[in-house]
Protein backbone atom coordinates (compact mmCIF):
# COMPACT_ATOMS: atom_id res chain seq x y z
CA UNK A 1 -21.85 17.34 -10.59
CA UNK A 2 -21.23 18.21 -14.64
CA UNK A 3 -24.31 17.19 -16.26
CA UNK A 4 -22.63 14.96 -18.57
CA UNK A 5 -21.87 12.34 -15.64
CA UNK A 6 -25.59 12.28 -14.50
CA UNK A 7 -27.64 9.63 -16.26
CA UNK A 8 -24.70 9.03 -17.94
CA UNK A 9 -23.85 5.46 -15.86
CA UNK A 10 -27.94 4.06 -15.59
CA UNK A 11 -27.16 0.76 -14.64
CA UNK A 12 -24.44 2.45 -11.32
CA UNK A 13 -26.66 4.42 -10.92
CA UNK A 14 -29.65 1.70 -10.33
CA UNK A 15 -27.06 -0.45 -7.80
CA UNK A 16 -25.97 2.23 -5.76
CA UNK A 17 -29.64 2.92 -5.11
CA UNK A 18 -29.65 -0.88 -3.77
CA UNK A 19 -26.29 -0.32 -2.01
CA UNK A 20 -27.26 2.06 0.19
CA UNK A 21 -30.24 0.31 1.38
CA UNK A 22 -27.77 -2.26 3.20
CA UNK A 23 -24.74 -0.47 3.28
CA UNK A 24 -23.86 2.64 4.45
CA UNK A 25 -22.39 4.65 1.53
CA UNK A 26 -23.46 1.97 -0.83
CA UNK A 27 -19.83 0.03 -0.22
CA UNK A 28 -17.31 -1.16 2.19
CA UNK A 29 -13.86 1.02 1.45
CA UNK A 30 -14.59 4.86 1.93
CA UNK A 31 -11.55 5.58 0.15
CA UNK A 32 -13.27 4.55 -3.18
CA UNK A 33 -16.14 7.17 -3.20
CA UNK A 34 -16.12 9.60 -5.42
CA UNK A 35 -19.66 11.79 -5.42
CA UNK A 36 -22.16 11.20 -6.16
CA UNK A 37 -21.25 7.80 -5.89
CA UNK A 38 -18.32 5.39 -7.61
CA UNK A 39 -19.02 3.52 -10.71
CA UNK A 40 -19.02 -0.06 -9.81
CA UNK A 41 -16.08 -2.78 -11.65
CA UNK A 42 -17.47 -6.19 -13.70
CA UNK A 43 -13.80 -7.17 -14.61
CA UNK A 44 -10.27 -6.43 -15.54
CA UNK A 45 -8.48 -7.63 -18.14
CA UNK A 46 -4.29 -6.23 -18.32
CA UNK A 47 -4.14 -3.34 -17.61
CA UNK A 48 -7.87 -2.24 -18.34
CA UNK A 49 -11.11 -2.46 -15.95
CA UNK A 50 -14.92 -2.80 -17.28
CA UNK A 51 -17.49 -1.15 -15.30
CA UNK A 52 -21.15 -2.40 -15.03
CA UNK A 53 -22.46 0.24 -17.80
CA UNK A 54 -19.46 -1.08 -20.07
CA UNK A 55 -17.60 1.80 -20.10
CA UNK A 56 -13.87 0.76 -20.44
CA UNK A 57 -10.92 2.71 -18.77
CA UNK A 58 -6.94 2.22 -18.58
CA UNK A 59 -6.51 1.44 -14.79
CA UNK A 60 -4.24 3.26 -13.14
CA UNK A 61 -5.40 2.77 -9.82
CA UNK A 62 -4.92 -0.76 -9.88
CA UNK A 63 -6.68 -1.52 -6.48
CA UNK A 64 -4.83 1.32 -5.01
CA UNK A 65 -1.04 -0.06 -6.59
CA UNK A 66 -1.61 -3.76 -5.06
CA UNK A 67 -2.08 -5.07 -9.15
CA UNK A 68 1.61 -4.81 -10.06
CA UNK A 69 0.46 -7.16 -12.88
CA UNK A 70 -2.28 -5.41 -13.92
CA UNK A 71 -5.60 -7.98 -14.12
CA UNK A 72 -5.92 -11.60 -14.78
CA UNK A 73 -2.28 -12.22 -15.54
CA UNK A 74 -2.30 -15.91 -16.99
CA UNK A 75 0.68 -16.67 -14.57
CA UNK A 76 -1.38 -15.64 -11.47
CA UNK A 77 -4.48 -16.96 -12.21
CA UNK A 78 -2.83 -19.97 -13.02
CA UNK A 79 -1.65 -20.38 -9.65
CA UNK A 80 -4.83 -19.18 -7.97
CA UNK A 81 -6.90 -21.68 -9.55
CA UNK A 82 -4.64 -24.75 -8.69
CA UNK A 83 -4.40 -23.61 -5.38
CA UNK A 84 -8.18 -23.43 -4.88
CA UNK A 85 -8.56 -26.49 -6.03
CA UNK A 86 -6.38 -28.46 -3.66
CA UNK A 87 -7.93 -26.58 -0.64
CA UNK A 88 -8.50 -23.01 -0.52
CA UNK A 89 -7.67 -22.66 3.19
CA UNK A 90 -6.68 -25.08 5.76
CA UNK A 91 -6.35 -25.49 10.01
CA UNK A 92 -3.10 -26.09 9.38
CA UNK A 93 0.59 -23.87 7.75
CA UNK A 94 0.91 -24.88 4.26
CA UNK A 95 4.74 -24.93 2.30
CA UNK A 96 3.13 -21.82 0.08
CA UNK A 97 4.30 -19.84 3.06
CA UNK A 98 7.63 -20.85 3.84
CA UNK A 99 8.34 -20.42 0.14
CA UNK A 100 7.04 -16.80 0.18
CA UNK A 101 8.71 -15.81 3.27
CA UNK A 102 11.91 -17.31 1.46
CA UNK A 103 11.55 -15.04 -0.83
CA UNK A 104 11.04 -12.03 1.28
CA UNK A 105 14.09 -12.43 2.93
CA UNK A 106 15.83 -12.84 -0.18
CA UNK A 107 15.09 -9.48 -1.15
CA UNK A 108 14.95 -7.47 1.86
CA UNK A 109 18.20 -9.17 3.75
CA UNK A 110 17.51 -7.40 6.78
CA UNK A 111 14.16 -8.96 7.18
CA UNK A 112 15.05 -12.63 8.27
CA UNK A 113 11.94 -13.78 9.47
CA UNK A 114 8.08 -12.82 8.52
CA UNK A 115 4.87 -13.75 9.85
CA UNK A 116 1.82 -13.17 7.07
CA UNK A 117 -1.32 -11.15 7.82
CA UNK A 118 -4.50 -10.13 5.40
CA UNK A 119 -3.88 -6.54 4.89
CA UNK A 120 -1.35 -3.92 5.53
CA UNK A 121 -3.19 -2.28 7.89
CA UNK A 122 -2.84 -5.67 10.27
CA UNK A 123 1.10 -5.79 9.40
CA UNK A 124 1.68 -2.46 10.77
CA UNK A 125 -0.50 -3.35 13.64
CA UNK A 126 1.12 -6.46 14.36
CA UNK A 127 4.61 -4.50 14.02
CA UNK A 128 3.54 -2.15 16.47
CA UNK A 129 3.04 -4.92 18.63
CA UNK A 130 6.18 -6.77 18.08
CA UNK A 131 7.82 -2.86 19.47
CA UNK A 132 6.01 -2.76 22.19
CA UNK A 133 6.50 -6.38 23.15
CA UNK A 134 10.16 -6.12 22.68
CA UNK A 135 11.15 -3.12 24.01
CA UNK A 136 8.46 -3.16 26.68
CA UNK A 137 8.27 0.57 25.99
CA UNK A 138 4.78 1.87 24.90
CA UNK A 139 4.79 4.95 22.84
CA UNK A 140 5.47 5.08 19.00
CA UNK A 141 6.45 7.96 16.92
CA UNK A 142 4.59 8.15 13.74
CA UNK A 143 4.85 11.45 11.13
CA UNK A 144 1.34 13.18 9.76
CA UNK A 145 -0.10 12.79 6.58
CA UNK A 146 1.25 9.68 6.94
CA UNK A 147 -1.07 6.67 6.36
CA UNK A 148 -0.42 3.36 7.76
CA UNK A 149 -4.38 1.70 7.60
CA UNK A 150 -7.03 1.49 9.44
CA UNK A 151 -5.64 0.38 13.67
CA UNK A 152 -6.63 2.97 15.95
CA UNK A 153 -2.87 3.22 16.80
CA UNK A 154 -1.82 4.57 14.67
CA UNK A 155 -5.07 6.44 12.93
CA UNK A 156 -5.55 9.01 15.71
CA UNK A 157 -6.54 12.15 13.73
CA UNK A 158 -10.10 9.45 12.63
CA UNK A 159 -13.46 9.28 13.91
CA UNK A 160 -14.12 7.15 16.21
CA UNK A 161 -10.74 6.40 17.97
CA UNK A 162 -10.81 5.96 21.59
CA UNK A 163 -9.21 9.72 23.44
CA UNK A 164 -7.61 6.87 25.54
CA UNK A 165 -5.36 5.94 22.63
CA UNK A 166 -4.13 9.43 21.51
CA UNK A 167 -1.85 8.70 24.51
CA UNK A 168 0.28 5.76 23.12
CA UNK A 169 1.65 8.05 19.77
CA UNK A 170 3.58 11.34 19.16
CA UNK A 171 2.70 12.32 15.91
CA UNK A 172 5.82 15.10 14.58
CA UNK A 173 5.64 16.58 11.28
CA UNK A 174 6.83 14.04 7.79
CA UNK A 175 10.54 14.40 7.76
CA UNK A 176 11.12 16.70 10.31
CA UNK A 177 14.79 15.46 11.95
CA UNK A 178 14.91 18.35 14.51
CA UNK A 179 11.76 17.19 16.18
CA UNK A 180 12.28 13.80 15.90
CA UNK A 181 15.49 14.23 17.58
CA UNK A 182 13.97 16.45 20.39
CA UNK A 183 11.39 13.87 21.18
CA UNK A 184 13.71 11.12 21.38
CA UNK A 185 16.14 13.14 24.11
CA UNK A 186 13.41 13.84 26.41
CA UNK A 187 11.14 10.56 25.82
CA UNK A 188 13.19 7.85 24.23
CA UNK A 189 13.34 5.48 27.33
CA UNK A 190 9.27 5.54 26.55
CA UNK A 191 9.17 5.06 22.76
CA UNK A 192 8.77 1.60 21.61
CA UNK A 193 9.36 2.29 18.00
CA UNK A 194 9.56 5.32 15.29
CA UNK A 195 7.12 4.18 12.64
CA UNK A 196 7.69 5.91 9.00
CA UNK A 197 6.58 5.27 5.66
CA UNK A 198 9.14 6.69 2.88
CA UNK A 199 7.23 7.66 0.40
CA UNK A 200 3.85 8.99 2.24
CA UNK A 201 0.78 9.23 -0.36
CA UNK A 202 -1.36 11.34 1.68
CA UNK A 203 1.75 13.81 2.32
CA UNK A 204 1.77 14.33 -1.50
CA UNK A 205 3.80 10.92 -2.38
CA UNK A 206 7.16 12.82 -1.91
CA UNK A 207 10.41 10.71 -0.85
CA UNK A 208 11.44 11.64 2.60
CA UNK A 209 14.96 12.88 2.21
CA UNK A 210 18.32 10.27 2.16
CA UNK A 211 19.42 12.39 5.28
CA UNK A 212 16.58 11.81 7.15
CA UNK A 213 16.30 8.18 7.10
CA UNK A 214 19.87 8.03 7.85
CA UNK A 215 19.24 9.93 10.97
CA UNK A 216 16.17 7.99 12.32
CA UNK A 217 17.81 5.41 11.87
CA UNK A 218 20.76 6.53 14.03
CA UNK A 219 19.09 8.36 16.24
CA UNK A 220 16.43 5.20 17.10
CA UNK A 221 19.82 2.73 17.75
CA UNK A 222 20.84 4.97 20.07
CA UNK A 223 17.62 5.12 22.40
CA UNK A 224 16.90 1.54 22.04
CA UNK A 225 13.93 2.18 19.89
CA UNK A 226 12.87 0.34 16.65
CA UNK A 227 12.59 1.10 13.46
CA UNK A 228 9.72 0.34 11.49
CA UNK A 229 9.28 1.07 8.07
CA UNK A 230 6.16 0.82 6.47
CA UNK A 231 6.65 -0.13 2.66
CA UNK A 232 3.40 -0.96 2.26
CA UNK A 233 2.88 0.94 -0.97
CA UNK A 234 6.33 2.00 -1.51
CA UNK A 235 8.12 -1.67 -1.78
CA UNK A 236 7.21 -1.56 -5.45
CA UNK A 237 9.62 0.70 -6.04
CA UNK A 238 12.55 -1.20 -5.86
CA UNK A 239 13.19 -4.78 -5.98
CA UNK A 240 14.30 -4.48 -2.39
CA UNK A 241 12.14 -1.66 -1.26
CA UNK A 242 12.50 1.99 -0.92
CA UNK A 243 15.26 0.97 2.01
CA UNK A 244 17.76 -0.75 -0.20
CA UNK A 245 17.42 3.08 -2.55
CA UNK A 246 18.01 4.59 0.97
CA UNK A 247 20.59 2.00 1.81
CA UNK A 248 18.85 1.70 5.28
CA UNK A 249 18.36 -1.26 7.62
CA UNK A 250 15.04 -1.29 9.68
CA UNK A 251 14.43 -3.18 12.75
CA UNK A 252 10.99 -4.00 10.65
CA UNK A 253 9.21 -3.79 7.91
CA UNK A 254 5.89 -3.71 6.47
CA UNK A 255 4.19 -4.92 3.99
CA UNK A 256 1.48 -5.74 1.27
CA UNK A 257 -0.25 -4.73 -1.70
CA UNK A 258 1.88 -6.03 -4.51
CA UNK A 259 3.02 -9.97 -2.54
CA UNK A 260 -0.17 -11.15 -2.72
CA UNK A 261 -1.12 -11.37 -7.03
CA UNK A 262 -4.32 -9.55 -6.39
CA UNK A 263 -5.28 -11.35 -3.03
CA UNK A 264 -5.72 -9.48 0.59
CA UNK A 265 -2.24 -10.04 2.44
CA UNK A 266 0.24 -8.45 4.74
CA UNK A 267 3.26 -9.16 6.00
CA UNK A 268 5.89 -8.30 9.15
CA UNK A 269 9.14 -9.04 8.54
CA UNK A 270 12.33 -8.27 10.79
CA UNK A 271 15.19 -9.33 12.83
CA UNK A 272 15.38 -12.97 14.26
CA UNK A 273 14.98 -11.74 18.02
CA UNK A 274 12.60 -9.13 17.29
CA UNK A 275 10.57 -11.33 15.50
CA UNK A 276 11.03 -14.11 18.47
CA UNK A 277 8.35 -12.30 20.31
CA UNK A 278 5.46 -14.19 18.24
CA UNK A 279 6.77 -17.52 18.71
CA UNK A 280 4.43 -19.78 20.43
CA UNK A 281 7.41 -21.54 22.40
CA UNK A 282 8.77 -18.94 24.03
CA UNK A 283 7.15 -18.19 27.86
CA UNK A 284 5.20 -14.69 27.02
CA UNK A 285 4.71 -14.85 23.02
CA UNK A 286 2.59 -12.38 21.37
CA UNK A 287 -0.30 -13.61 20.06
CA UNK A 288 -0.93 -13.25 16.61
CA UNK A 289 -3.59 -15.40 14.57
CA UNK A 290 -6.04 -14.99 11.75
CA UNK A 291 -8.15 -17.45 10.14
CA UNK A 292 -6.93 -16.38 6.66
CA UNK A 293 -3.43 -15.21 7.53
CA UNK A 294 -0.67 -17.02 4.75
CA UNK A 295 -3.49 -18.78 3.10
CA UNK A 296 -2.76 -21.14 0.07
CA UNK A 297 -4.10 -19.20 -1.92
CA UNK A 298 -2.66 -15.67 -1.77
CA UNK A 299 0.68 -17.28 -0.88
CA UNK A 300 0.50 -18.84 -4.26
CA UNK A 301 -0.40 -15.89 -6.24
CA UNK A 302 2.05 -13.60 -4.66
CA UNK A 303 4.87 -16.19 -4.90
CA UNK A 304 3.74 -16.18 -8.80
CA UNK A 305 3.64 -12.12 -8.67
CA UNK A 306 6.77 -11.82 -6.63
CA UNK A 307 9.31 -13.91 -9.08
CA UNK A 308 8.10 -12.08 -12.61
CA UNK A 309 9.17 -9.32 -10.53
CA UNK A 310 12.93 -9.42 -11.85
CA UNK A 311 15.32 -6.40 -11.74
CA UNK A 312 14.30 -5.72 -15.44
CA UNK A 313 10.81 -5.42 -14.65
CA UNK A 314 11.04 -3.15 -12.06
CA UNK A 315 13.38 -0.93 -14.20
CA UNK A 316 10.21 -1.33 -17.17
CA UNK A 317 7.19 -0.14 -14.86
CA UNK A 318 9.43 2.66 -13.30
CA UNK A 319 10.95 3.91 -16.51
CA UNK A 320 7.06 4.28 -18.10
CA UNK A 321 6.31 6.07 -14.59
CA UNK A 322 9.34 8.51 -15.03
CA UNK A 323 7.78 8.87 -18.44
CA UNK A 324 4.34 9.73 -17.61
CA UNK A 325 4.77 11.84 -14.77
CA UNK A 326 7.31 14.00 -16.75
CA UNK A 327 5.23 14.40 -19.54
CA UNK A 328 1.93 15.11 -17.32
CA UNK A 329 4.24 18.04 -16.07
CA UNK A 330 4.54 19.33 -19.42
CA UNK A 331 0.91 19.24 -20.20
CA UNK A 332 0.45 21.31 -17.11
CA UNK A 333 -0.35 19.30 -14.34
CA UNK A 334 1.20 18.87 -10.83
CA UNK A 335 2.87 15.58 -10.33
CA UNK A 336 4.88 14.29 -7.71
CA UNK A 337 6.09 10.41 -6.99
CA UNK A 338 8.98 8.28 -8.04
CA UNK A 339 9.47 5.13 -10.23
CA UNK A 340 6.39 3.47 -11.04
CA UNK A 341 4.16 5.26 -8.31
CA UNK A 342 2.76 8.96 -9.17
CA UNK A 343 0.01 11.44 -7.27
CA UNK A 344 -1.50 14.59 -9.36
CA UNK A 345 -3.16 17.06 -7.54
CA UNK A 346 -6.61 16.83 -9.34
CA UNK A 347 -7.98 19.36 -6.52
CA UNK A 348 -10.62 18.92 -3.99
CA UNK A 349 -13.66 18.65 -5.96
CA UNK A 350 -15.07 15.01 -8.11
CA UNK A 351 -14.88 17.26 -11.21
CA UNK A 352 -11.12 16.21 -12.66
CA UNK A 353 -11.89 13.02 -11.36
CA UNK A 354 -15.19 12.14 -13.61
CA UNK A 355 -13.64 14.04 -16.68
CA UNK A 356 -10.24 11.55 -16.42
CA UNK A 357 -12.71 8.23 -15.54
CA UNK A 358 -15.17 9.57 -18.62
CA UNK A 359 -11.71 10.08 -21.16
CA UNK A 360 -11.12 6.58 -20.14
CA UNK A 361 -8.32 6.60 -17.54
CA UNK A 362 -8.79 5.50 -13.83
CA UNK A 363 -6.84 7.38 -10.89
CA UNK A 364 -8.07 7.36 -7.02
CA UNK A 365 -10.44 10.01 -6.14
CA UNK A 366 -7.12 11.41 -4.08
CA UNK A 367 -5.13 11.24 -7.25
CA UNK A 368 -3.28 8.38 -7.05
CA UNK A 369 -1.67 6.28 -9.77
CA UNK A 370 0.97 3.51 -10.94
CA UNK A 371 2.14 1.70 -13.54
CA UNK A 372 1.52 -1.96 -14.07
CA UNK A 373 3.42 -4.54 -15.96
CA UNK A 374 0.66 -5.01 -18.32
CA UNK A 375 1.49 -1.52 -19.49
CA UNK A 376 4.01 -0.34 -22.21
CA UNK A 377 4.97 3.08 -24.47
CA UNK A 378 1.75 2.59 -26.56
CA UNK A 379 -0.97 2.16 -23.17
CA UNK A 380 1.26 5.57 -21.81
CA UNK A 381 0.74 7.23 -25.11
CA UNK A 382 -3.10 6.62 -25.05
CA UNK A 383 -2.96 7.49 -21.17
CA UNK A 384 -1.44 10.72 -22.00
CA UNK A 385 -3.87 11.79 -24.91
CA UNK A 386 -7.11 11.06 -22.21
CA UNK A 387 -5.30 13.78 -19.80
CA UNK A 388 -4.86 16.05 -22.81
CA UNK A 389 -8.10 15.81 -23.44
CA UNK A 390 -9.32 16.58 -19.84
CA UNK A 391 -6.06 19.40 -19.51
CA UNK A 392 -7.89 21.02 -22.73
């Protein structure tokens, strides 16, 4: 590590050392170390976070593109607070969720119903499920590189995940329509669902191709498959998701991050009789709970996140992306992305990393980044200086 970053963050330095006595690499999220260990946030205000040594940074991380709003935004916190203080979670549905889900379906037409989770890992879980449990087929097709969270269905090249469970998933390369098509001639009566995210980060944050979305989606009608969509991190991209850009109807979709304001939330939407399978009434309904699932609170703060998001937002964050990313590219660095998402390659080492968090901007540690509302020409301008200054 550059000698500049040791000593150079005391009071990190002094909590990591208490971290790791009770935690095993001194947090709870491995995707947030960085060596020799993270800095550590005290608060966020727009589009700027404050670590515990008060070093200030532009955030372009913002909690790994769930802060479409940046931090704090008056509206959301607003919303937040009164819902705490009527109850912050009940025993019983609340109308915060039926209003939500409204909304949803509003904007992605295809997805009539939804059921609410905590995180985006559980909605693709739980729309794995929903496959399996309507098709009664048990294999999914999922692409690598591609990350869909944490359930050991669908996390197979991880630690830790059962040899048992390699079983239930073909994994084919991202976007690759000849094997996709192969597999579902010789195995289709067996495949539940074909499970793709559009826009995979971990696969360099490249759009899979018009023509190949077109063609899963074809080719999984005509099997009897489902198709599930993960726009988890890639429904921020359009006010209707990276399938109304493709013009494509899933069976299901995916989602989280940036519906719930800043709070942990998921959500599974689809078609009325695919959804069916998780209602209680019916005689073999797939059992879905969670204490915390469509809680008051997030349901408020993403309902309050969800409506500032209007068409001329959306254009806003994604021209300033468009922006950014091109002129990284002319400073020398490799960019890819689209609209308000981006991922540089800052290479495999925590050097570029601490020299962009030390000139005062914040990426992941895998070199991912977005634009936030709380962001205009001037924050991008100040942005772009810091990776001069690092590019230098």
């Amino acid at each position: 590590m550059r000698s500049s970053v040791v000593g150079r963050f005391p009071r990190a330095d002094r909590l990591y050392d208490r971290a790791l006595a009770r935690m095993p690499g001194g947090n709870s999220r491995t995707s947030l170390f960085v060596a020799p260990h993270p800095p550590y946030a005290v608060s966020g205000v727009g589009c700027r976070l404050t670590d515990i040594d008060g070093h200030t940074v532009i955030d372009l991380l913002n909690n790994f593109t769930s802060l479409i709003h940046g931090h704090a935004h008056p509206k959301i916190v607003a919303a937040a607070t009164d819902a705490v203080a009527h109850g912050s979670a009940f025993g019983l549905p609340t109308e915060h969720e039926v209003d939500l889900a409204e909304l949803l379906a509003a904007r992605i037409p295809a997805a009539e119903s939804w059921r609410f989770t905590n995180s985006g890992t559980e909605a693709v879980m739980m729309s794995v499920r929903a496959a399996r449990a309507f098709t009664g087929r048990d294999l999914i097709v999922r692409f690598e590189h591609s990350y869909h969270g944490t359930y050991d269905g669908v996390a197979l090249d991880h630690s830790g995940v059962a040899e048992g469970v390699a079983g239930t998933a073909i994994v084919l390369p991202v976007a690759d329509g000849e094997a996709l098509i192969e597999t579902l001639e010789s195995s289709g009566d067996r495949i539940a669902a074909v499970v793709i995210d559009a826009m995979p980060n971990h696969a360099g944050l490249v759009p899979v191709p018009a023509e190949f979305m077109r063609l899963a989606r074809e080719a999984t009608t005509r099997c009897g498959a489902l198709l599930v969509l993960d726009e988890v991190i890639s429904f921020r991209a359009a006010r209707g998701g990276m399938q109304s850009l493709y013009d494509v109807v899933p069976d299901v979709t995916a989602l989280g991050k940036i519906i719930g304001g800043g709070f942990p939330v998921g959500a599974v939407g689809g078609r009325t009789d695919v959804m069916e399978v998780f209602n209680p009434v019916t005689s073999d309904p797939v059992s879905h709970g969670g204490t915390f699932s469509a809680n008051p609170v997030t349901m408020r703060a993403g309902l309050a996140a969800m409506e500032m998001m209007t068409p001329a937002e959306y254009a806003r964050v994604n021209a300033l992306g468009e922006r950014l990313r091109s002129e990284l590219v002319a400073q020398g660095w490799r960019v890819n992305g689209f609209g308000s998402l981006l991922k540089l390659d800052i290479g495999a080492t925590p050097e570029t990393w601490w020299q962009f968090y030390e000139q005062g901007v914040l990426v992941s540690p895998g070199g991912l980044a977005c634009i936030s509302t709380a962001m205009n020409d001037s924050v991008i301008d100040e942005a772009l200086a810091s990776f001069a200054r690092v590019a230098a």
